[in-house]
Protein backbone atom coordinates (compact mmCIF):
# COMPACT_ATOMS: atom_id res chain seq x y z
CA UNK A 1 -79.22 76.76 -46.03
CA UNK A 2 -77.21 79.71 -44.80
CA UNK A 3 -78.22 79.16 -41.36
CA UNK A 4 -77.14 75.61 -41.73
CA UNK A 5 -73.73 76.50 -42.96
CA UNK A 6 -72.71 79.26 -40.55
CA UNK A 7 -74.37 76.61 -37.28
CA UNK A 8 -71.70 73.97 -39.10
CA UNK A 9 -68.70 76.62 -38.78
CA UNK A 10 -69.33 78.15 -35.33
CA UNK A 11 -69.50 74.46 -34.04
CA UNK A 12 -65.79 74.02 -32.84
CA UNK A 13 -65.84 77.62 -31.38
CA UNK A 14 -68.85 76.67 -29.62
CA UNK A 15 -67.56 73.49 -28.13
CA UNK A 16 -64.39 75.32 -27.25
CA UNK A 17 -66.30 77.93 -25.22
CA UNK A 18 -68.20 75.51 -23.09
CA UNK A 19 -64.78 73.80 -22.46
CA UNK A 20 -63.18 76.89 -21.79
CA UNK A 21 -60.13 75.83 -24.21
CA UNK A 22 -58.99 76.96 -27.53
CA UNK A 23 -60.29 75.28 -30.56
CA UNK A 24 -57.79 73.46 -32.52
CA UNK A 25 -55.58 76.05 -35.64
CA UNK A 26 -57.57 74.06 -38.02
CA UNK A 27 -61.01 74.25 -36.74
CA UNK A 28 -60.59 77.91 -35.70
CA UNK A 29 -59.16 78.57 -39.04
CA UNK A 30 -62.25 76.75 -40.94
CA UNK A 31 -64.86 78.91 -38.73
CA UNK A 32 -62.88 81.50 -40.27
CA UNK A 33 -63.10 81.04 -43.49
CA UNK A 34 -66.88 79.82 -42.86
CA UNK A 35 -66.91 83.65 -41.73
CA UNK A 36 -65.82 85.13 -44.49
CA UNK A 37 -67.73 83.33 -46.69
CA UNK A 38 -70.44 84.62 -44.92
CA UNK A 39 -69.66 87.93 -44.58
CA UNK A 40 -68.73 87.81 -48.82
CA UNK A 41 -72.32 86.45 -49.07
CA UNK A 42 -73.88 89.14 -46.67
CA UNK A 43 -72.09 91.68 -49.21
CA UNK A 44 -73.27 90.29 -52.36
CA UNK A 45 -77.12 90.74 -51.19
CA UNK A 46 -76.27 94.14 -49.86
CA UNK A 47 -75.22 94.76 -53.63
CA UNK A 48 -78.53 93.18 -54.76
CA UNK A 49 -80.14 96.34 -53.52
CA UNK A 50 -82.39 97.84 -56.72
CA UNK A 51 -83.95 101.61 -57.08
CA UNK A 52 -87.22 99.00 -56.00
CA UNK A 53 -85.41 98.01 -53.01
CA UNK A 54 -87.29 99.42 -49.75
CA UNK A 55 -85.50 101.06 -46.99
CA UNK A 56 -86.20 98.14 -44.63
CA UNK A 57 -84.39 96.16 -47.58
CA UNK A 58 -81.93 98.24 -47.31
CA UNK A 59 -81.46 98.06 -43.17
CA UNK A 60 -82.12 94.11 -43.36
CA UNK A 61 -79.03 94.22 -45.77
CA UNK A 62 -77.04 96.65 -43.53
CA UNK A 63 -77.88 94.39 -40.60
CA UNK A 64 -76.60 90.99 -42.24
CA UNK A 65 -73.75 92.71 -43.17
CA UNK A 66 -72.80 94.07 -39.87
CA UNK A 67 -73.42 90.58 -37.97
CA UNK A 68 -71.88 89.19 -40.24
CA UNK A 69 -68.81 91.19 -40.01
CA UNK A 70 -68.57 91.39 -36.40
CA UNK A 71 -69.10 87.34 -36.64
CA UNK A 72 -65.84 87.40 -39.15
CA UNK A 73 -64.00 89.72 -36.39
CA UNK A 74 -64.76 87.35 -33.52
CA UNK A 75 -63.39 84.31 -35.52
CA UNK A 76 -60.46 86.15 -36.59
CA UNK A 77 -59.64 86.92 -33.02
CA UNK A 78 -60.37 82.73 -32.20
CA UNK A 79 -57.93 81.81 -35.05
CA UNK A 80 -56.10 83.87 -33.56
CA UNK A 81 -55.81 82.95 -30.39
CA UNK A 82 -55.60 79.05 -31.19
CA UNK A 83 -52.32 79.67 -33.88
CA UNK A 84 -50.56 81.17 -30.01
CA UNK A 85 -51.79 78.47 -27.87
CA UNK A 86 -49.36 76.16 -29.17
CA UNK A 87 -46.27 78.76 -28.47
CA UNK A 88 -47.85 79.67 -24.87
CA UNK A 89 -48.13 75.77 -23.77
CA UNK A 90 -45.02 75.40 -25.00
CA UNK A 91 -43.41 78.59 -23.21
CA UNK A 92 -45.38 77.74 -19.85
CA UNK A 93 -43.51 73.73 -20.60
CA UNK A 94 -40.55 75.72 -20.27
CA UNK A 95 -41.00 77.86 -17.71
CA UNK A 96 -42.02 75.14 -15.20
CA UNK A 97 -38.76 72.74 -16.45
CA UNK A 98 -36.22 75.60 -15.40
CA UNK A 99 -38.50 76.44 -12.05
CA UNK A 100 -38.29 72.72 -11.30
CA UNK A 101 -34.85 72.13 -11.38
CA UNK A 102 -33.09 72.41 -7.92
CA UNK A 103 -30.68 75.32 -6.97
CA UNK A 104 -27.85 72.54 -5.97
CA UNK A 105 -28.41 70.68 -9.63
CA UNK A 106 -26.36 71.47 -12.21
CA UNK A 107 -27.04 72.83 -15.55
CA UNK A 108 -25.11 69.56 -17.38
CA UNK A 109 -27.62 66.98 -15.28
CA UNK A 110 -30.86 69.43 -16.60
CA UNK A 111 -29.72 69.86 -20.13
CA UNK A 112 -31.83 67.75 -21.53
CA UNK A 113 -35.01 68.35 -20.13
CA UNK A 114 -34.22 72.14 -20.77
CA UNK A 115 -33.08 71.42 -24.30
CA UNK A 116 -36.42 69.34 -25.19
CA UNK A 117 -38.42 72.15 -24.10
CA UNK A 118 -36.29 74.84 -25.95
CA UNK A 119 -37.04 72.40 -29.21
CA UNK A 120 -40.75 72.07 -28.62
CA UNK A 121 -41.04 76.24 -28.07
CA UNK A 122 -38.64 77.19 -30.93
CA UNK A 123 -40.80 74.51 -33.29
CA UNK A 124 -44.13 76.26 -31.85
CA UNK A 125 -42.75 79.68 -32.47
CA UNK A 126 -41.04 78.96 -36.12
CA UNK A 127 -44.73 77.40 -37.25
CA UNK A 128 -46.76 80.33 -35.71
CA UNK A 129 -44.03 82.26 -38.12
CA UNK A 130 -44.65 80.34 -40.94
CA UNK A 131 -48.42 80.11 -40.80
CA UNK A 132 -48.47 84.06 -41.06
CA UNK A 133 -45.81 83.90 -43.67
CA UNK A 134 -43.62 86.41 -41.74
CA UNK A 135 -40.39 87.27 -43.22
């Protein structure tokens, strides 16, 4: 069963590797939490451990716990990476809309192309803020 669980939360980071994009906030966020459930369950057999427990018991629990925290770090880092994805798309939007506008134009006949992309970075950057609950 736990193999079954932690194959259904690496899924989207999978299928984001082999497409070489970000997963989506939510699905990196779920493989998160699928990570940490995993690494609270690799803990909780570590803590299983009795005076009868063995020493390879012992390294077998060790070992779970260490995948499974390194497994926690790496999804971390992918939640991590998809919560900035929006603000970088966003920022590289904006970028290219003042690069393509003409030296001769002026700024009134590009407002609102730059003022659409200003909106759609400052919404990116004020969710990124409020998903961490910055203050």
């Amino acid at each position: 069963m736990k193999l079954t669980l932690k194959a259904l939360w690496t899924l989207p980071l999978l299928l984001a590797a082999c497409g070489g994009g970000t997963p989506s906030v939510t699905d990196a966020e779920a493989a998160l939490c699928g990570a940490i459930d995993d690494f609270g369950g690799a803990l909780a057999a570590y803590s299983q451990l009795t005076a009868e427990s063995t020493v390879d018991d012992l390294q077998t629990a060790r070992e779970e716990v260490a995948s499974s925290y390194e497994a926690m770090q790496a999804a971390a880092s992918t939640a991590q990476d998809a919560r900035i994805a929006d603000v970088e798309t966003a920022y590289t939007n904006l970028q290219d809309t003042v690069d393509g506008i003409a030296g001769q134009d002026t700024l009134g006949a590009a407002a609102t192309q730059i003022g659409e992309s200003l909106t759609t970075v400052q919404a990116a950057r004020e969710q990124l803020y409020s998903d961490l609950s910055c203050q």
